[in-house]
PDB file of N, CA and C in Angstrom:
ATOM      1  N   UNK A   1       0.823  -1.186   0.000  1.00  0.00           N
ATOM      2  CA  UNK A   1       0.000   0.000   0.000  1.00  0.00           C
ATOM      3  C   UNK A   1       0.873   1.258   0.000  1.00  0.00           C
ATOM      4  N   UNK A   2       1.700   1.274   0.825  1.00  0.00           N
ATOM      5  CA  UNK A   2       2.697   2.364   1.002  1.00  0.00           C
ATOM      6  C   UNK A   2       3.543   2.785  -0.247  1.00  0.00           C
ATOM      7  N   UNK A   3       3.972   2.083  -0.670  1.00  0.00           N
ATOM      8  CA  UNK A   3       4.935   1.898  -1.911  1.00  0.00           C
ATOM      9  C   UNK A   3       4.054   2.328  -3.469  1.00  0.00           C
ATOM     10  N   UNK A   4       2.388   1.447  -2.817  1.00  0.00           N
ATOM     11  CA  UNK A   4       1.678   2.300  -4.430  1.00  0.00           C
ATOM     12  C   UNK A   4       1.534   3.917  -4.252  1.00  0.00           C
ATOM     13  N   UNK A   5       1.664   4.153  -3.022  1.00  0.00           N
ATOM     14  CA  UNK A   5       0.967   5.922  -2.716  1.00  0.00           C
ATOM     15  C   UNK A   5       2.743   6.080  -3.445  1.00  0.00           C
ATOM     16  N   UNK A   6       4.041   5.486  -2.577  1.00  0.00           N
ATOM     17  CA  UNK A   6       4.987   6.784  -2.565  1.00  0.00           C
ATOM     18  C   UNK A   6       5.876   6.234  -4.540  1.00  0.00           C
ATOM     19  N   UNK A   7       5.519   5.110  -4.590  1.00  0.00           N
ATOM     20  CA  UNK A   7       5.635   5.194  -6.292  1.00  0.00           C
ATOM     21  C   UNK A   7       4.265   4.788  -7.329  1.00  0.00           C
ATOM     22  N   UNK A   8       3.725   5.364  -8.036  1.00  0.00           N
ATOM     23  CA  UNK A   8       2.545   5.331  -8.510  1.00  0.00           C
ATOM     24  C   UNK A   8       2.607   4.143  -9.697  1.00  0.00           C
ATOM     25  N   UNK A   9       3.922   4.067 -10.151  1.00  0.00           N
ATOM     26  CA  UNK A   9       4.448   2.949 -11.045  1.00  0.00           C
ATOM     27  C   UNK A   9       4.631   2.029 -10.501  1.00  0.00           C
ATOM     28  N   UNK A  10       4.229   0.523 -10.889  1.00  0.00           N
ATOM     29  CA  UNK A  10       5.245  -0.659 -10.095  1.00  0.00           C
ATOM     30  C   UNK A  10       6.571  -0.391 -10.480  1.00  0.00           C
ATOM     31  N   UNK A  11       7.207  -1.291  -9.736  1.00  0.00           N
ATOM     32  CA  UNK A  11       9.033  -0.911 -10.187  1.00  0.00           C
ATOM     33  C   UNK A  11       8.848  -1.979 -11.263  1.00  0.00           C
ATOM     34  N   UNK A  12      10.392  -1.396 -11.691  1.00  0.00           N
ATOM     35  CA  UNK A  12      10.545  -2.032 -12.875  1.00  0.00           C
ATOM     36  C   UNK A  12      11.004  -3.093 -12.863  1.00  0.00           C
ATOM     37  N   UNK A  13      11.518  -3.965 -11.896  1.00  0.00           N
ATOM     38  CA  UNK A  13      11.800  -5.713 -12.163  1.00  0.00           C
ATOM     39  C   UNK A  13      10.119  -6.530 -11.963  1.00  0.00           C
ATOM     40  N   UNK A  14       9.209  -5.510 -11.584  1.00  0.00           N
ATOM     41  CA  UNK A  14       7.416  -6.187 -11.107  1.00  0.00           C
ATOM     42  C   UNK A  14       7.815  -6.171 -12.857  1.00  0.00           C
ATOM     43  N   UNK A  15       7.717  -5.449 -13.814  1.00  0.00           N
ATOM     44  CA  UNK A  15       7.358  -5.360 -14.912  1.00  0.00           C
ATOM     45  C   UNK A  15       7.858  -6.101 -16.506  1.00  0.00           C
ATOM     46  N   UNK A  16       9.037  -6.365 -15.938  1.00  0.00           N
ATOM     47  CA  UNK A  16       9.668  -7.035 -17.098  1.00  0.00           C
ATOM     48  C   UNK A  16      10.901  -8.357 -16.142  1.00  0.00           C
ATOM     49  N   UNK A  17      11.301  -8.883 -16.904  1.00  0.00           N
ATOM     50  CA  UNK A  17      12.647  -9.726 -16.347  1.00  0.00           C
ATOM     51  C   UNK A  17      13.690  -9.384 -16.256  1.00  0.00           C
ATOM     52  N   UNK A  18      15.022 -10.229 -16.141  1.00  0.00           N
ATOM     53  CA  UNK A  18      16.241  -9.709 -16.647  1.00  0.00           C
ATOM     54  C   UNK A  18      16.865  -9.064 -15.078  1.00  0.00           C
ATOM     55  N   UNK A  19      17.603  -8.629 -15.261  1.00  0.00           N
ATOM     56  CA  UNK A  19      18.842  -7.962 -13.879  1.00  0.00           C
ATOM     57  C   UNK A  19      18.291  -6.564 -13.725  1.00  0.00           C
ATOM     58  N   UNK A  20      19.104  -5.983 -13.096  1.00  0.00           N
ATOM     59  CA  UNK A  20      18.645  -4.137 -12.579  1.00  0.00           C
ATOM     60  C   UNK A  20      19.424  -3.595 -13.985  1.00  0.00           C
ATOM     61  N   UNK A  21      20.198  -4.093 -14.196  1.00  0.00           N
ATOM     62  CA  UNK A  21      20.793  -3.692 -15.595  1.00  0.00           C
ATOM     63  C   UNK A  21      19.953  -3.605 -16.865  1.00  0.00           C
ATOM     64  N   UNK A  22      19.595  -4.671 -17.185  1.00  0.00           N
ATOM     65  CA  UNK A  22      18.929  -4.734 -18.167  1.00  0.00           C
ATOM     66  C   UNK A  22      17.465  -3.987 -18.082  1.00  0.00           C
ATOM     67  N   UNK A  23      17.011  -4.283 -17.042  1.00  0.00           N
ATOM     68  CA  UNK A  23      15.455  -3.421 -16.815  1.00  0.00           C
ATOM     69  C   UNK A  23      16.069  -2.141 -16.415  1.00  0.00           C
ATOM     70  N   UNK A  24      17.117  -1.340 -15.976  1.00  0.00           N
ATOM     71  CA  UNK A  24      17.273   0.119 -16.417  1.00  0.00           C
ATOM     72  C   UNK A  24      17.772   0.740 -17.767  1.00  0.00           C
ATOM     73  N   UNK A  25      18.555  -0.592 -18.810  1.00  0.00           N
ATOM     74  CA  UNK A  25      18.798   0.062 -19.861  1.00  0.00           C
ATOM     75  C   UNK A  25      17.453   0.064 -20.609  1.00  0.00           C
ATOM     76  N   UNK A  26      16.403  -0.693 -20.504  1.00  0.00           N
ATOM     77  CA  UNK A  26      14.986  -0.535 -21.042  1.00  0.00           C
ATOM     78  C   UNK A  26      14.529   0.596 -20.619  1.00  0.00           C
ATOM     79  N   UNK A  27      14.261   0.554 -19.356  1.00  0.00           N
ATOM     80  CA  UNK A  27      13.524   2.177 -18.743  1.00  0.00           C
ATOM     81  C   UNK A  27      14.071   2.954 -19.272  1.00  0.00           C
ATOM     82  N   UNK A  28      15.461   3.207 -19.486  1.00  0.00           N
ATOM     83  CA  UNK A  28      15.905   4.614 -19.468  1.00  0.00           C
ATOM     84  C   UNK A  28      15.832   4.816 -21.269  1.00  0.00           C
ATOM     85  N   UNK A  29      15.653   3.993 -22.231  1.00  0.00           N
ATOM     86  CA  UNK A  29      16.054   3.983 -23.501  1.00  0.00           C
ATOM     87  C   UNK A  29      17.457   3.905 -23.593  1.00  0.00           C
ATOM     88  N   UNK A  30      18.256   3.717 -22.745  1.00  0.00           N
ATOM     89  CA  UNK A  30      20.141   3.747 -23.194  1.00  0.00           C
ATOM     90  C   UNK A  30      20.510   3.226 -22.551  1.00  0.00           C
ATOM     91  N   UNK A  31      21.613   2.887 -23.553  1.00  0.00           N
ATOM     92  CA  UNK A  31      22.565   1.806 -22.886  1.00  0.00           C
ATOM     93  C   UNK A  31      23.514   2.611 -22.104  1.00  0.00           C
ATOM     94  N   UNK A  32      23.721   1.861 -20.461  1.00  0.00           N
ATOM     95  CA  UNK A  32      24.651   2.688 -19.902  1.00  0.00           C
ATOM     96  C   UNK A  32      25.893   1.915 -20.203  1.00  0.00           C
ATOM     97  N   UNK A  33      26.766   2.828 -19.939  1.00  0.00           N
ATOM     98  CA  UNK A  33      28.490   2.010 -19.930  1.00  0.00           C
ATOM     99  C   UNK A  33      28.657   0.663 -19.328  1.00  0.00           C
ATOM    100  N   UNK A  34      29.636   0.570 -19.710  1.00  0.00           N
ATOM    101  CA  UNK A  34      30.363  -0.969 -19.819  1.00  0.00           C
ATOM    102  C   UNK A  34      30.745  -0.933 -17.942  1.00  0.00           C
ATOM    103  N   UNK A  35      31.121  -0.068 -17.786  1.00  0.00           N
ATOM    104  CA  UNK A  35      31.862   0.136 -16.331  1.00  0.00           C
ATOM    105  C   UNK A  35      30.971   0.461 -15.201  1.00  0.00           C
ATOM    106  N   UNK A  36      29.849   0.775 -15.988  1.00  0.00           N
ATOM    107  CA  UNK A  36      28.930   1.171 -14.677  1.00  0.00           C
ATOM    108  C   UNK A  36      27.944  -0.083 -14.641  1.00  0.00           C
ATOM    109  N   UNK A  37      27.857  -0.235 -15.456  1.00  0.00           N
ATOM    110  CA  UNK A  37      27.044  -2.069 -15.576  1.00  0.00           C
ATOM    111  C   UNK A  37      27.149  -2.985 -14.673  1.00  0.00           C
ATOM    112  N   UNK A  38      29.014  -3.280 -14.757  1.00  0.00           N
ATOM    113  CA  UNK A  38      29.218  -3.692 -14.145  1.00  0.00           C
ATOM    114  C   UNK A  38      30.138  -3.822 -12.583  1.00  0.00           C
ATOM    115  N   UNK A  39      29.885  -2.325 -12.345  1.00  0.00           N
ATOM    116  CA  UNK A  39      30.223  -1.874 -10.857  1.00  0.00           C
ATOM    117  C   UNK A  39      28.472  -2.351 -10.181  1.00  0.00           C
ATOM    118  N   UNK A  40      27.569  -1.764 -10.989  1.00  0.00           N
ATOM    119  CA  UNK A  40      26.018  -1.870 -10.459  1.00  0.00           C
ATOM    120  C   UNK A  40      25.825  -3.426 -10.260  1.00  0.00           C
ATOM    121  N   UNK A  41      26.308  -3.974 -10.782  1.00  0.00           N
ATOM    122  CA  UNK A  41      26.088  -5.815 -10.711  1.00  0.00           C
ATOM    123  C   UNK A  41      26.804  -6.411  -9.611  1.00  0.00           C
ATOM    124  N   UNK A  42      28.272  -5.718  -9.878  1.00  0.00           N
ATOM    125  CA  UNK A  42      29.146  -6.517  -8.907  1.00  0.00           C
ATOM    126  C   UNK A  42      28.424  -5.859  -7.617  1.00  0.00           C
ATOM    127  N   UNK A  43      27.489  -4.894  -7.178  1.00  0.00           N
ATOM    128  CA  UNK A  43      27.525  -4.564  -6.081  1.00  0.00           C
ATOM    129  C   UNK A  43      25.963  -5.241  -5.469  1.00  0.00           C
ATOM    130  N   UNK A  44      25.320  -5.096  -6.771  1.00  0.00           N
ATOM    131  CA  UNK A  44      23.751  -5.905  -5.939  1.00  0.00           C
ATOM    132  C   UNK A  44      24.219  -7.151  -5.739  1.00  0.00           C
ATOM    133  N   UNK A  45      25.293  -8.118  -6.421  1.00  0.00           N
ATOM    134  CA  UNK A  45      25.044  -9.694  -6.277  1.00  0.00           C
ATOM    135  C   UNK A  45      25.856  -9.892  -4.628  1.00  0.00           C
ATOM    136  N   UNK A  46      27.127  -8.587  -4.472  1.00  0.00           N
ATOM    137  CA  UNK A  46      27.879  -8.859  -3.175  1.00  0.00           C
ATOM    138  C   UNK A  46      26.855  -8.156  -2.024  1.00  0.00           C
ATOM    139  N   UNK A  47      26.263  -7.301  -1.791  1.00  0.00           N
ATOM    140  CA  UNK A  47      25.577  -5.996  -0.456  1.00  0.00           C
ATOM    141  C   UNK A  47      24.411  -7.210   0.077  1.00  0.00           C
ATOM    142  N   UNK A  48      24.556  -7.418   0.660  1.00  0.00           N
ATOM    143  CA  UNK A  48      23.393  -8.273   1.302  1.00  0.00           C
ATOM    144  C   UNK A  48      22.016  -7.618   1.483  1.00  0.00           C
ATOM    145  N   UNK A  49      21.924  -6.471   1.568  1.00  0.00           N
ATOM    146  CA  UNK A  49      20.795  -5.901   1.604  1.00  0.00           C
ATOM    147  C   UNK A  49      20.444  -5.668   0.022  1.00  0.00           C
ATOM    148  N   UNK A  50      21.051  -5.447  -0.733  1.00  0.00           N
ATOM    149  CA  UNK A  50      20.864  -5.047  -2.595  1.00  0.00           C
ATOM    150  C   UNK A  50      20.252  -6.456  -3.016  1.00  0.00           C
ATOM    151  N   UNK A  51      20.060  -7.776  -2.521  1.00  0.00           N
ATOM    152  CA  UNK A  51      20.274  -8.932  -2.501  1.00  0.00           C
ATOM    153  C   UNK A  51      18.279  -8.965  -2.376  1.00  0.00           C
ATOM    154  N   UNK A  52      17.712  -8.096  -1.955  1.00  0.00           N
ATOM    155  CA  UNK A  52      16.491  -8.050  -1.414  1.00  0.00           C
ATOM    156  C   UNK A  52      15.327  -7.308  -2.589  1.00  0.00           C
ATOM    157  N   UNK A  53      14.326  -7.575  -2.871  1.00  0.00           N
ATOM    158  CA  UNK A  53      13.712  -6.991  -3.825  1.00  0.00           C
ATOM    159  C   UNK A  53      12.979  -5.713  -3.445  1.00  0.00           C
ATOM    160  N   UNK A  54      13.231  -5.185  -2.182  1.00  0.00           N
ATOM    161  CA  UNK A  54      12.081  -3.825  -1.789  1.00  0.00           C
ATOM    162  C   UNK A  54      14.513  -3.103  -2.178  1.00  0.00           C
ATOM    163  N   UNK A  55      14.992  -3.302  -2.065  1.00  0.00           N
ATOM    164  CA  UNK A  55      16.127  -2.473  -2.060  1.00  0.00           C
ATOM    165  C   UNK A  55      16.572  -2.332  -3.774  1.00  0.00           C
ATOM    166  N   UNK A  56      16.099  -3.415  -4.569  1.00  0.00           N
ATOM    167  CA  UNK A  56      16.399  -3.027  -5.803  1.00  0.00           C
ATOM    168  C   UNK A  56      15.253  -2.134  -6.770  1.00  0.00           C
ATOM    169  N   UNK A  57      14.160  -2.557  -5.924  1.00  0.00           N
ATOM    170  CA  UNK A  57      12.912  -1.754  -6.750  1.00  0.00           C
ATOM    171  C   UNK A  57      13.687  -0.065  -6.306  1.00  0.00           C
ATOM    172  N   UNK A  58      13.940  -0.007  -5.078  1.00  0.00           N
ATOM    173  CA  UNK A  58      14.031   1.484  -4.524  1.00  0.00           C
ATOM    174  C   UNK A  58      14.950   1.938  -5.011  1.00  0.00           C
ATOM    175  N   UNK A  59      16.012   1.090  -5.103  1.00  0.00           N
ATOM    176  CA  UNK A  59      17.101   1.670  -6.373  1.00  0.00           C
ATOM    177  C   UNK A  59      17.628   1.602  -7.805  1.00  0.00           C
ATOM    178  N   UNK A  60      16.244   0.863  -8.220  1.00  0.00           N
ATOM    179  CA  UNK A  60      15.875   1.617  -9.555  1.00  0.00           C
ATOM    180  C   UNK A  60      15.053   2.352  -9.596  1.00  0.00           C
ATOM    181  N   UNK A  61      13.937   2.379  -8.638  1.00  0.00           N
ATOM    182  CA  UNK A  61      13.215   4.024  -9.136  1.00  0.00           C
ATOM    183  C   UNK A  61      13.931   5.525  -8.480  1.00  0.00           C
ATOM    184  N   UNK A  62      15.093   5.177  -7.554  1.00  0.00           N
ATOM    185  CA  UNK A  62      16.375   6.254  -7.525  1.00  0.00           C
ATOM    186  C   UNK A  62      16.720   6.684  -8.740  1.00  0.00           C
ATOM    187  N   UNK A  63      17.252   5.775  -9.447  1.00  0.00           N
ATOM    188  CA  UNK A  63      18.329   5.929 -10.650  1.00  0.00           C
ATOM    189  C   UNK A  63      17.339   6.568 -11.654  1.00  0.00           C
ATOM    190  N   UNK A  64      16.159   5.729 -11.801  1.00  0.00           N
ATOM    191  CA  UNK A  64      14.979   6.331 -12.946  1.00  0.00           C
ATOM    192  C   UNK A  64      14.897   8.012 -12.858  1.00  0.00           C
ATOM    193  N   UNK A  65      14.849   8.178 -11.363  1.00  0.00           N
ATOM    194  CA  UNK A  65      13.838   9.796 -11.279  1.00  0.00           C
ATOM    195  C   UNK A  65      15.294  10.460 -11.201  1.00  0.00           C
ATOM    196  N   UNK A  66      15.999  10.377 -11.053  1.00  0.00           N
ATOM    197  CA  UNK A  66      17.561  11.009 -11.158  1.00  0.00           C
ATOM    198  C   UNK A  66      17.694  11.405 -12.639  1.00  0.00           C
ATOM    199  N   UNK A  67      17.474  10.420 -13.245  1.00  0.00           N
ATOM    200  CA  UNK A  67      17.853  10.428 -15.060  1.00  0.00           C
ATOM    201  C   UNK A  67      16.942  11.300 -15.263  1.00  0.00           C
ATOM    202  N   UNK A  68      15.854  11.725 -15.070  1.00  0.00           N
ATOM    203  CA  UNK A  68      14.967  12.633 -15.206  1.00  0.00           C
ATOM    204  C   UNK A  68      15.068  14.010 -15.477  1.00  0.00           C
ATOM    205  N   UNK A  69      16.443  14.222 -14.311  1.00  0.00           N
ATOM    206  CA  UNK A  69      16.671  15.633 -13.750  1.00  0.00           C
ATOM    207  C   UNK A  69      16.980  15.892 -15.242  1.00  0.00           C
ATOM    208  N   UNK A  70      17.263  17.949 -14.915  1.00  0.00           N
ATOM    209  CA  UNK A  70      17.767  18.217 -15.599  1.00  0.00           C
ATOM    210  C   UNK A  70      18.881  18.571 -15.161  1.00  0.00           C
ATOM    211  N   UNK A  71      20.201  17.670 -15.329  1.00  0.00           N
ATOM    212  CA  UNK A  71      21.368  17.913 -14.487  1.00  0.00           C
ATOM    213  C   UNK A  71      22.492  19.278 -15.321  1.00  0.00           C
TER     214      UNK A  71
END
């Protein structure tokens, strides 16, 4: 309940398959780098908490609404 009020979207691994990688290079339309791919991988498969699905939904809809900005 909480999670539909504070994201109105399901996250994006509810929506498609694949790693945080692959379901953010879909969301975002682009492919991110080679190096950030796989710093983002090596770190969800080692963090024991990244390991959890309420911590990867929350940090892909981080990364999503970030890409957003206008930096």
């Amino acid at each position: 309940m909480v999670t539909a009020i504070l994201f109105p979207h399901p996250p994006a691994h509810a929506q498609n398959g694949g790693n945080i990688v692959d379901r953010l290079d879909k969301a975002l339309g682009v492919k991110l780098p080679t190096e950030f791919n796989n710093k983002l991988l090596d770190f969800v498969q080692n963090d024991t908490i990244m390991r959890t699905r309420s911590a990867t939904a929350y940090t892909e809809d981080f990364i999503l609404n970030e890409m957003k900005k206008d930096w």
